[in-house]
PDB file of N, CA and C in Angstrom:
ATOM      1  N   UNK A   1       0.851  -1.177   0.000  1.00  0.00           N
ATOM      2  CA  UNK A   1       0.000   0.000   0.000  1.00  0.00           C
ATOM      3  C   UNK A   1       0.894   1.236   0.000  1.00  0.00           C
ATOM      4  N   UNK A   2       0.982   2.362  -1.272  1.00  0.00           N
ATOM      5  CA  UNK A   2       1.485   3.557  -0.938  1.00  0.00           C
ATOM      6  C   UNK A   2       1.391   4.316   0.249  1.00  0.00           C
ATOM      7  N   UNK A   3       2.167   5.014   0.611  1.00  0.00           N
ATOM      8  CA  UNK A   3       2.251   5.835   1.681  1.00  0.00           C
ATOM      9  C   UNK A   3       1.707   6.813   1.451  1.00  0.00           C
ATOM     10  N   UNK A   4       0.503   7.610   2.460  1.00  0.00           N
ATOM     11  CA  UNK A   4      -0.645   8.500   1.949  1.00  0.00           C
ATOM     12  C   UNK A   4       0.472  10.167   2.376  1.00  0.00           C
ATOM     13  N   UNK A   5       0.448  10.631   1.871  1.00  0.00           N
ATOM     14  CA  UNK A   5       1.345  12.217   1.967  1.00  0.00           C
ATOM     15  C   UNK A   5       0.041  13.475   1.815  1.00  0.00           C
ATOM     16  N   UNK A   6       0.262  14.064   3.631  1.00  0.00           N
ATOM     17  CA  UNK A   6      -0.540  15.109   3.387  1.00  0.00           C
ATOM     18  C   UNK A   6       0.545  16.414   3.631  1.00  0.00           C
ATOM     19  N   UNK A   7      -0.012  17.127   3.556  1.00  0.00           N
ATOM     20  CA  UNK A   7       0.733  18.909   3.483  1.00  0.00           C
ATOM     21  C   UNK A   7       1.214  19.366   5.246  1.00  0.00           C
ATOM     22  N   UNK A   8       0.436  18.509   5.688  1.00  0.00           N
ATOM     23  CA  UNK A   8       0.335  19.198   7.348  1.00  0.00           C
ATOM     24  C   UNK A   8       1.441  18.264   7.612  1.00  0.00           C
ATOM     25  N   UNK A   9       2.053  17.278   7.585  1.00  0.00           N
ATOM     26  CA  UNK A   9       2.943  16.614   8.054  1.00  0.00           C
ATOM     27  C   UNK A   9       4.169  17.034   7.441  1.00  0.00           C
ATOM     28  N   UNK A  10       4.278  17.736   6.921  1.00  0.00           N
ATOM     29  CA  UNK A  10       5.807  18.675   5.904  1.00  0.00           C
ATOM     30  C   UNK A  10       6.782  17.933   5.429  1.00  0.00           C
ATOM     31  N   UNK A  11       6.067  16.935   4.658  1.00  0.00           N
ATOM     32  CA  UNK A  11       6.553  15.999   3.388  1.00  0.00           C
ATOM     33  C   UNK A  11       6.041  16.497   2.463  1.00  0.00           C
ATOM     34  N   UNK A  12       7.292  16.110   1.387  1.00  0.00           N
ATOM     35  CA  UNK A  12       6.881  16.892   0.160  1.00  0.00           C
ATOM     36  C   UNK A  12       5.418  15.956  -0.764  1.00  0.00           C
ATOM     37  N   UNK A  13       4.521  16.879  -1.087  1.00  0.00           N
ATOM     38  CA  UNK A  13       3.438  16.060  -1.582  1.00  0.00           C
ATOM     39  C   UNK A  13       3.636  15.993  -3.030  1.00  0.00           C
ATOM     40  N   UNK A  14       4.146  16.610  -3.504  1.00  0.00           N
ATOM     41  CA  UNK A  14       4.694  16.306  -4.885  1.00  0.00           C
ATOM     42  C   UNK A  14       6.082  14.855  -5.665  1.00  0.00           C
ATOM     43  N   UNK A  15       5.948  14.190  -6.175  1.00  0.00           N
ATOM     44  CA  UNK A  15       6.999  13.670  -6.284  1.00  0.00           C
ATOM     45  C   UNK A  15       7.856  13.884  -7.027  1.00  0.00           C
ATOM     46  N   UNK A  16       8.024  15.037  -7.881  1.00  0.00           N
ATOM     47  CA  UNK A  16       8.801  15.435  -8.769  1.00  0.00           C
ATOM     48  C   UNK A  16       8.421  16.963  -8.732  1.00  0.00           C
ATOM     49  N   UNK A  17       9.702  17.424  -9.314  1.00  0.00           N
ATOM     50  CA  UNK A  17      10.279  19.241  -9.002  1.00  0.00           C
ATOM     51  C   UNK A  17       9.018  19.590 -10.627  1.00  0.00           C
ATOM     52  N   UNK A  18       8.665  19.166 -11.368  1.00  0.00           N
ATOM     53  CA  UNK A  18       8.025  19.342 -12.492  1.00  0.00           C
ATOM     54  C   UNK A  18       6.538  19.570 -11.681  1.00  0.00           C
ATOM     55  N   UNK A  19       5.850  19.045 -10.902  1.00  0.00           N
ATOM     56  CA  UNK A  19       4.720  19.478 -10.565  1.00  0.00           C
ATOM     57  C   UNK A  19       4.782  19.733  -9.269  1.00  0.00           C
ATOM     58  N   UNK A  20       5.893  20.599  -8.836  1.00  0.00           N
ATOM     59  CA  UNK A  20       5.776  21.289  -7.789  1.00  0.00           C
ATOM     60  C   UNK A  20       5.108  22.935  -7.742  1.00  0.00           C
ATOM     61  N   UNK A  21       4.472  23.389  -7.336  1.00  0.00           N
ATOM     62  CA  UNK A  21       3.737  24.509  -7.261  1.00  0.00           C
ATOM     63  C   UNK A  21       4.923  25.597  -6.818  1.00  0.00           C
ATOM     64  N   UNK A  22       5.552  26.833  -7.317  1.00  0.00           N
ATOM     65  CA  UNK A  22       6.882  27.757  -6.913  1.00  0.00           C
ATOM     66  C   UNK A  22       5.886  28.880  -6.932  1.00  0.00           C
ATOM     67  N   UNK A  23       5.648  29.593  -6.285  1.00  0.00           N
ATOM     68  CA  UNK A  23       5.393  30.841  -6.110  1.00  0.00           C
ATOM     69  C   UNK A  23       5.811  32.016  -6.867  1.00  0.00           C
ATOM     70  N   UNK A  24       5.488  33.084  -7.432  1.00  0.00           N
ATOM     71  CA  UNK A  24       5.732  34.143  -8.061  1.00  0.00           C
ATOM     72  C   UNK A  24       5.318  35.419  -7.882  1.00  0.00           C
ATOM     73  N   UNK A  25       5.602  36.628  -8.978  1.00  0.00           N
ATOM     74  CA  UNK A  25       5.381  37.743  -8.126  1.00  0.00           C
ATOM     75  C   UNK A  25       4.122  37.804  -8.611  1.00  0.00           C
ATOM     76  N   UNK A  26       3.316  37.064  -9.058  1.00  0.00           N
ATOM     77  CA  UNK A  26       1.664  37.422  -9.091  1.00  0.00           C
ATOM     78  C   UNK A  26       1.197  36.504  -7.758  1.00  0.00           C
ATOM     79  N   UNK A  27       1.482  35.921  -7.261  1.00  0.00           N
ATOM     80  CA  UNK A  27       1.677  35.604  -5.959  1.00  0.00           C
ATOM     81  C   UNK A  27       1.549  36.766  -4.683  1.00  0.00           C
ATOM     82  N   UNK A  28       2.284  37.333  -4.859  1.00  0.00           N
ATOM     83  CA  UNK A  28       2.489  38.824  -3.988  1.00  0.00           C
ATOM     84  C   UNK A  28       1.606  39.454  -3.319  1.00  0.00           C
ATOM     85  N   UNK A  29       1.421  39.918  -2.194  1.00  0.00           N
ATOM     86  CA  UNK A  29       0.426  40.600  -1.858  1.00  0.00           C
ATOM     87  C   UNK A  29       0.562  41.879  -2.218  1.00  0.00           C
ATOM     88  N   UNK A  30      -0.657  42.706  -2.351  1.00  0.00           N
ATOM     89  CA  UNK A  30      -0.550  44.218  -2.367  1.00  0.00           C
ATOM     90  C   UNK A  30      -0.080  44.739  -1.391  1.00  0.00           C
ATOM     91  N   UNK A  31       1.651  45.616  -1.578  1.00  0.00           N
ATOM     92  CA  UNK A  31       1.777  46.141  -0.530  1.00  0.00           C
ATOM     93  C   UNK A  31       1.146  47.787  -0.125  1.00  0.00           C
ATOM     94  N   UNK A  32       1.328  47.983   1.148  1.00  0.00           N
ATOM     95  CA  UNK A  32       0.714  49.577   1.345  1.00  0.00           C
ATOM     96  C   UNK A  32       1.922  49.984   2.069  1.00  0.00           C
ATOM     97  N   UNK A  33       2.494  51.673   1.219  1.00  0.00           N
ATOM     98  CA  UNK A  33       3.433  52.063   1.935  1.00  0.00           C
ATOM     99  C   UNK A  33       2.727  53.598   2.448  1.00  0.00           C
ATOM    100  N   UNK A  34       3.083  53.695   3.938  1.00  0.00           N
ATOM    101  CA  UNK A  34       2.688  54.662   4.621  1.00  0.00           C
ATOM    102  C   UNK A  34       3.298  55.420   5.203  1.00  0.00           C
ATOM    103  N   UNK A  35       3.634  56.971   4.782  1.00  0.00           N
ATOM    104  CA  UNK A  35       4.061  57.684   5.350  1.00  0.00           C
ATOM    105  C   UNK A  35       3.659  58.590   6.485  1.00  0.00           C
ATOM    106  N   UNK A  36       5.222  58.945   6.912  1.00  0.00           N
ATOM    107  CA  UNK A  36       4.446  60.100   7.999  1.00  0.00           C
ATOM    108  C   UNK A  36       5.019  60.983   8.349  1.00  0.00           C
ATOM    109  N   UNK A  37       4.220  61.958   8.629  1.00  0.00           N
ATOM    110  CA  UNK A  37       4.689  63.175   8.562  1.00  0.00           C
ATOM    111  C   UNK A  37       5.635  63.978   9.497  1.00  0.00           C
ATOM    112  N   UNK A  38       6.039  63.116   9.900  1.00  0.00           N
ATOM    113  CA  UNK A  38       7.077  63.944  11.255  1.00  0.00           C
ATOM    114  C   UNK A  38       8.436  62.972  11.033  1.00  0.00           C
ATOM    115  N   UNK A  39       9.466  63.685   9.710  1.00  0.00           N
ATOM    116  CA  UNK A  39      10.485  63.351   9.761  1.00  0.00           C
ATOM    117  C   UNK A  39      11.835  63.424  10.868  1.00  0.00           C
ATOM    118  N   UNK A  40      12.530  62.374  10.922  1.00  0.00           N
ATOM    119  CA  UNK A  40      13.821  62.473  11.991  1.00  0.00           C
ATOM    120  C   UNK A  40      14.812  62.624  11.350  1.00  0.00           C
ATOM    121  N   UNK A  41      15.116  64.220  11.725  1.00  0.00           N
ATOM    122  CA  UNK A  41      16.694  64.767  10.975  1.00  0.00           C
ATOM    123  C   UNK A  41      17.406  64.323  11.580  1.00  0.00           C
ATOM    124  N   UNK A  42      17.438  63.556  12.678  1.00  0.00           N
ATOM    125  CA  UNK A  42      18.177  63.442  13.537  1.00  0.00           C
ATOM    126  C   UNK A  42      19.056  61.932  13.143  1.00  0.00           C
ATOM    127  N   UNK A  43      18.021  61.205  12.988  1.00  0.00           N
ATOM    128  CA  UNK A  43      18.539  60.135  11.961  1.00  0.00           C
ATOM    129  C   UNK A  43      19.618  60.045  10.577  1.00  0.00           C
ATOM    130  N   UNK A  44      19.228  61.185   9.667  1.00  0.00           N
ATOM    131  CA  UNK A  44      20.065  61.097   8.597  1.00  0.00           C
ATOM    132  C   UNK A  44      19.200  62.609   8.014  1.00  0.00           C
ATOM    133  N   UNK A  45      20.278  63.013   7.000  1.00  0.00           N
ATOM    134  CA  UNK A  45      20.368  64.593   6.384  1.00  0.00           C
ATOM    135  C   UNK A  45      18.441  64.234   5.892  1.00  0.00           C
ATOM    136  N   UNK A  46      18.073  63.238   4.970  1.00  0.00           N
ATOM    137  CA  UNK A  46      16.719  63.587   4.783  1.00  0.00           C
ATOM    138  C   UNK A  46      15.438  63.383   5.661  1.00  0.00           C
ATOM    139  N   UNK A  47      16.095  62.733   6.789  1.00  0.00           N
ATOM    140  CA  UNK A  47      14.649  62.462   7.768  1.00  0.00           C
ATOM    141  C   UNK A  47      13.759  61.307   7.662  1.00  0.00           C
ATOM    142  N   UNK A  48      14.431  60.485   6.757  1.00  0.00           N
ATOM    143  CA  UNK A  48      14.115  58.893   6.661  1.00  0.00           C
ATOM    144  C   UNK A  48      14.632  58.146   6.962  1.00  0.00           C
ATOM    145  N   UNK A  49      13.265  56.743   6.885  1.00  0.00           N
ATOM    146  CA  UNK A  49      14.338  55.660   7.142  1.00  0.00           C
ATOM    147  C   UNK A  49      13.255  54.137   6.483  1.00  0.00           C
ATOM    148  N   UNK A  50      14.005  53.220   6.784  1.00  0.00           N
ATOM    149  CA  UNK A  50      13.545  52.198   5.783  1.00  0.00           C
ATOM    150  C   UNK A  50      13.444  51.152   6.493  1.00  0.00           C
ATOM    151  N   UNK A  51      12.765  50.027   5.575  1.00  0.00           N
ATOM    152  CA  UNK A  51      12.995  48.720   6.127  1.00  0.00           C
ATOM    153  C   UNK A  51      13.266  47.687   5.568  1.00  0.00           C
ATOM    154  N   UNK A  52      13.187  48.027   4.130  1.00  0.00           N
ATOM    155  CA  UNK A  52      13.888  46.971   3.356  1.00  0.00           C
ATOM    156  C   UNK A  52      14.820  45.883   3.545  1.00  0.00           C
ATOM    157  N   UNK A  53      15.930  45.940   4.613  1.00  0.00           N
ATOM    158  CA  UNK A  53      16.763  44.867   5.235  1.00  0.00           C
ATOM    159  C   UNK A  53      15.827  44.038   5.726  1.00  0.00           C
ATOM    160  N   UNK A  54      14.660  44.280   6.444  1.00  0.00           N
ATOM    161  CA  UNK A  54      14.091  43.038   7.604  1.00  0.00           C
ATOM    162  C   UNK A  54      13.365  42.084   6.401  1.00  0.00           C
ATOM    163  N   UNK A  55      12.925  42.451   5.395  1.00  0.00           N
ATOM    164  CA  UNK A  55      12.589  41.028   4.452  1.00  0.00           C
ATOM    165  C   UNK A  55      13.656  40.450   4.132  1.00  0.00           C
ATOM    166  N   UNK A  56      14.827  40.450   3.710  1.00  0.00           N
ATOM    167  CA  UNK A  56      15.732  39.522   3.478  1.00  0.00           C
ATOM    168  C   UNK A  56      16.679  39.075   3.944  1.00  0.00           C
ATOM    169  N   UNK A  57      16.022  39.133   5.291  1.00  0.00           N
ATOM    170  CA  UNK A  57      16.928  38.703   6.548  1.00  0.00           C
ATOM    171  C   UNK A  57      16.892  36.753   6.913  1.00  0.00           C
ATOM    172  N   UNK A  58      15.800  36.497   6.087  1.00  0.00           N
ATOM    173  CA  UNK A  58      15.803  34.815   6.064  1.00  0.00           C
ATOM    174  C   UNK A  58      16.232  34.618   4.997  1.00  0.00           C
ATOM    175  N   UNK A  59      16.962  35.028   3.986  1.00  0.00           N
ATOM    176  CA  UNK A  59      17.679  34.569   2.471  1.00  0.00           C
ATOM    177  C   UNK A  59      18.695  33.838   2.944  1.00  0.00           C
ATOM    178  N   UNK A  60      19.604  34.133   3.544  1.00  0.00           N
ATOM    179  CA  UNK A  60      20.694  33.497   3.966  1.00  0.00           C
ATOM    180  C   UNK A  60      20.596  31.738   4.673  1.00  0.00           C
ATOM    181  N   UNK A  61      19.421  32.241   5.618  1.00  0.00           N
ATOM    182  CA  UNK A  61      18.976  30.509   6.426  1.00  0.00           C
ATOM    183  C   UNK A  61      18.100  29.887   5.497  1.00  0.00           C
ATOM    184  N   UNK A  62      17.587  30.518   4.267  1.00  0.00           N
ATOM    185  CA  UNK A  62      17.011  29.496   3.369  1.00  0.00           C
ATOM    186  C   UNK A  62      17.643  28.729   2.486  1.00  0.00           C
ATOM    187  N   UNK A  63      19.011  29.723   2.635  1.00  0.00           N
ATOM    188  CA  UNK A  63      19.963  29.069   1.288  1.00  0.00           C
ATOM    189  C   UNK A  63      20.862  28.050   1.438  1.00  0.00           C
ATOM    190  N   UNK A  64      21.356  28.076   2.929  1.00  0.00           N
ATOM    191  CA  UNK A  64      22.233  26.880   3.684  1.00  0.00           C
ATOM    192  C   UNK A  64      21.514  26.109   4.577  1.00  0.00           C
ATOM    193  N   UNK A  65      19.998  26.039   5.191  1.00  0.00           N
ATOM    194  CA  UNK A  65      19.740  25.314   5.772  1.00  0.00           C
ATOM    195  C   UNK A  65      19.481  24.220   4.763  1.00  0.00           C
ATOM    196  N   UNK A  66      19.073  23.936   3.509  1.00  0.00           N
ATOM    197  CA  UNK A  66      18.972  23.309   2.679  1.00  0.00           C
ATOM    198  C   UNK A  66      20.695  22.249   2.717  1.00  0.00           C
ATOM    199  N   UNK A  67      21.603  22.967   2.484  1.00  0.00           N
ATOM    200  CA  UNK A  67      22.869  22.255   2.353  1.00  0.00           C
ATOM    201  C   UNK A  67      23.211  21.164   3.838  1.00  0.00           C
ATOM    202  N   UNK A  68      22.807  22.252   4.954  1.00  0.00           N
ATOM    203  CA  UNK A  68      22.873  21.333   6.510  1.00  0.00           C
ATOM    204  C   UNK A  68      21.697  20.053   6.399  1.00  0.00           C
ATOM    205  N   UNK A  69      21.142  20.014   5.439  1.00  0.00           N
ATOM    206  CA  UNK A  69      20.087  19.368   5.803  1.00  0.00           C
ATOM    207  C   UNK A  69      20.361  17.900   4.770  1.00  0.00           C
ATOM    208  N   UNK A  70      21.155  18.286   4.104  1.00  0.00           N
ATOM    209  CA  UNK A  70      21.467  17.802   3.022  1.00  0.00           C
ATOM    210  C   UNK A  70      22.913  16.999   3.392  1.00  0.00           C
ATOM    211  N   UNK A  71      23.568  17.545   3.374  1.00  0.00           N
ATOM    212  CA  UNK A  71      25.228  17.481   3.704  1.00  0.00           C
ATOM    213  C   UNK A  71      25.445  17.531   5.407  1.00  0.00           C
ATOM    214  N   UNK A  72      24.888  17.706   6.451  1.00  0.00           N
ATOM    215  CA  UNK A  72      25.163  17.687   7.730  1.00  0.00           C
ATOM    216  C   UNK A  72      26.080  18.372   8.074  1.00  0.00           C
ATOM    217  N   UNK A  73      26.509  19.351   7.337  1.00  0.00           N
ATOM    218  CA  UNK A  73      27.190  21.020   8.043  1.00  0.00           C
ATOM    219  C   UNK A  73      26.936  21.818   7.435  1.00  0.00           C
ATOM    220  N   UNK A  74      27.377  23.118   8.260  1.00  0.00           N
ATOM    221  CA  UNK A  74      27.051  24.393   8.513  1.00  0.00           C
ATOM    222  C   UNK A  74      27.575  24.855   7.478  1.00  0.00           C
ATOM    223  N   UNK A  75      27.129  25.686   6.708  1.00  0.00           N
ATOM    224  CA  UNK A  75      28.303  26.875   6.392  1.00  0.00           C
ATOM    225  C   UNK A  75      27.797  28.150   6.774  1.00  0.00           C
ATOM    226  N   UNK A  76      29.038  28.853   7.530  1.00  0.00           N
ATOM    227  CA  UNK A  76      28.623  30.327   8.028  1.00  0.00           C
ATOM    228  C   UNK A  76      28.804  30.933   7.209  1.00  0.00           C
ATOM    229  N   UNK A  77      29.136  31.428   6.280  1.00  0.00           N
ATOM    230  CA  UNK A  77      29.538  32.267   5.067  1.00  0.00           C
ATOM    231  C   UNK A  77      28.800  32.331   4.303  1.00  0.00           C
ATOM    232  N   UNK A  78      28.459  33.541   3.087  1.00  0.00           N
ATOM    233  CA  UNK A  78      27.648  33.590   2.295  1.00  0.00           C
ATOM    234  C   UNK A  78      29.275  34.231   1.353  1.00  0.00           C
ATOM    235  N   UNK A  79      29.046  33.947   0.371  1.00  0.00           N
ATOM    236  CA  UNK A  79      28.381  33.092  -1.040  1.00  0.00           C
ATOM    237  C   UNK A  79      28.389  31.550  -0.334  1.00  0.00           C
ATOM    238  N   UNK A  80      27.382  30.538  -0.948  1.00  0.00           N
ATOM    239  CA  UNK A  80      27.697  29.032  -0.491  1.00  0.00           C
ATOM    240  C   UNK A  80      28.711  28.994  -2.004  1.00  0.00           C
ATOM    241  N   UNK A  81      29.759  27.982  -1.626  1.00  0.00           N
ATOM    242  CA  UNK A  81      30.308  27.613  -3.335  1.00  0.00           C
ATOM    243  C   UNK A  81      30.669  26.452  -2.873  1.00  0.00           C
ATOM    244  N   UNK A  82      30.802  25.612  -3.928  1.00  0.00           N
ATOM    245  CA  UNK A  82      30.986  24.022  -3.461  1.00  0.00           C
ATOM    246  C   UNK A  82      32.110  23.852  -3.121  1.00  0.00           C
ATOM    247  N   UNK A  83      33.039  24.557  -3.273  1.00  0.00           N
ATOM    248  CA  UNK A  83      34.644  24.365  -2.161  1.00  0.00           C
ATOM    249  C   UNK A  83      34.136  24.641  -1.172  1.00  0.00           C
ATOM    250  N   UNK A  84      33.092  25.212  -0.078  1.00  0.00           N
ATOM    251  CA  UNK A  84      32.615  25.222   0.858  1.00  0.00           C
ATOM    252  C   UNK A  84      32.000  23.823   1.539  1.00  0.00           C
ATOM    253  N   UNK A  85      31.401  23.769   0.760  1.00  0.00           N
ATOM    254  CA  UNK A  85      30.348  22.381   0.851  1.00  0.00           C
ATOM    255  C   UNK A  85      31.152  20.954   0.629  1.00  0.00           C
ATOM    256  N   UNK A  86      32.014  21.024  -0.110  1.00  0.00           N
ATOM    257  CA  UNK A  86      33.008  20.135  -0.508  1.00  0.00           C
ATOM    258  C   UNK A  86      34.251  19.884   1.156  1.00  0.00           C
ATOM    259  N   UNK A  87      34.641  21.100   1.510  1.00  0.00           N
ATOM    260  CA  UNK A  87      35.371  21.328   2.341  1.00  0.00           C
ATOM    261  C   UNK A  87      35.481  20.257   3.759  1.00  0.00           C
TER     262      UNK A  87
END
């Protein structure tokens, strides 16, 4: 009897990378950017500030937890290159 594979148990339900479902930017939610009106000069010459760093702050643990998971070490370093992984 096959082994029944659901989504909630975080096995892959697909058996091949060909009908795996990848996400895209029509995917995306609508973002809303909101300003406000009481700039901090104090911060920097124009009185802004951003947040762009805090989304791609999991790029890095998505890109090597795959290799630890795979290969059973770490790499602390970014770029991964296979003299790393090889190492």
């Amino acid at each position: 009897m096959p082994r029944r594979r659901y989504p909630s148990w975080g096995a892959p339900v697909t058996r091949n990378l060909a009908d795996y479902l990848v996400p895209v930017n029509a995917d995306q939610p609508d973002i809303t950017v909101e300003f406000t009106d009481h700039p901090n000069l104090q911060f920097n010459s124009l009185g802004v500030r951003d947040v762009g760093e805090i989304g791609i702050t999991a790029i890095g643990a998505a890109i090597v937890n795959p290799v630890y998971h795979d290969k059973g070490m770490r790499v602390r370093a970014l770029p991964v290159t296979k003299n790393k992984i090889l190492a």
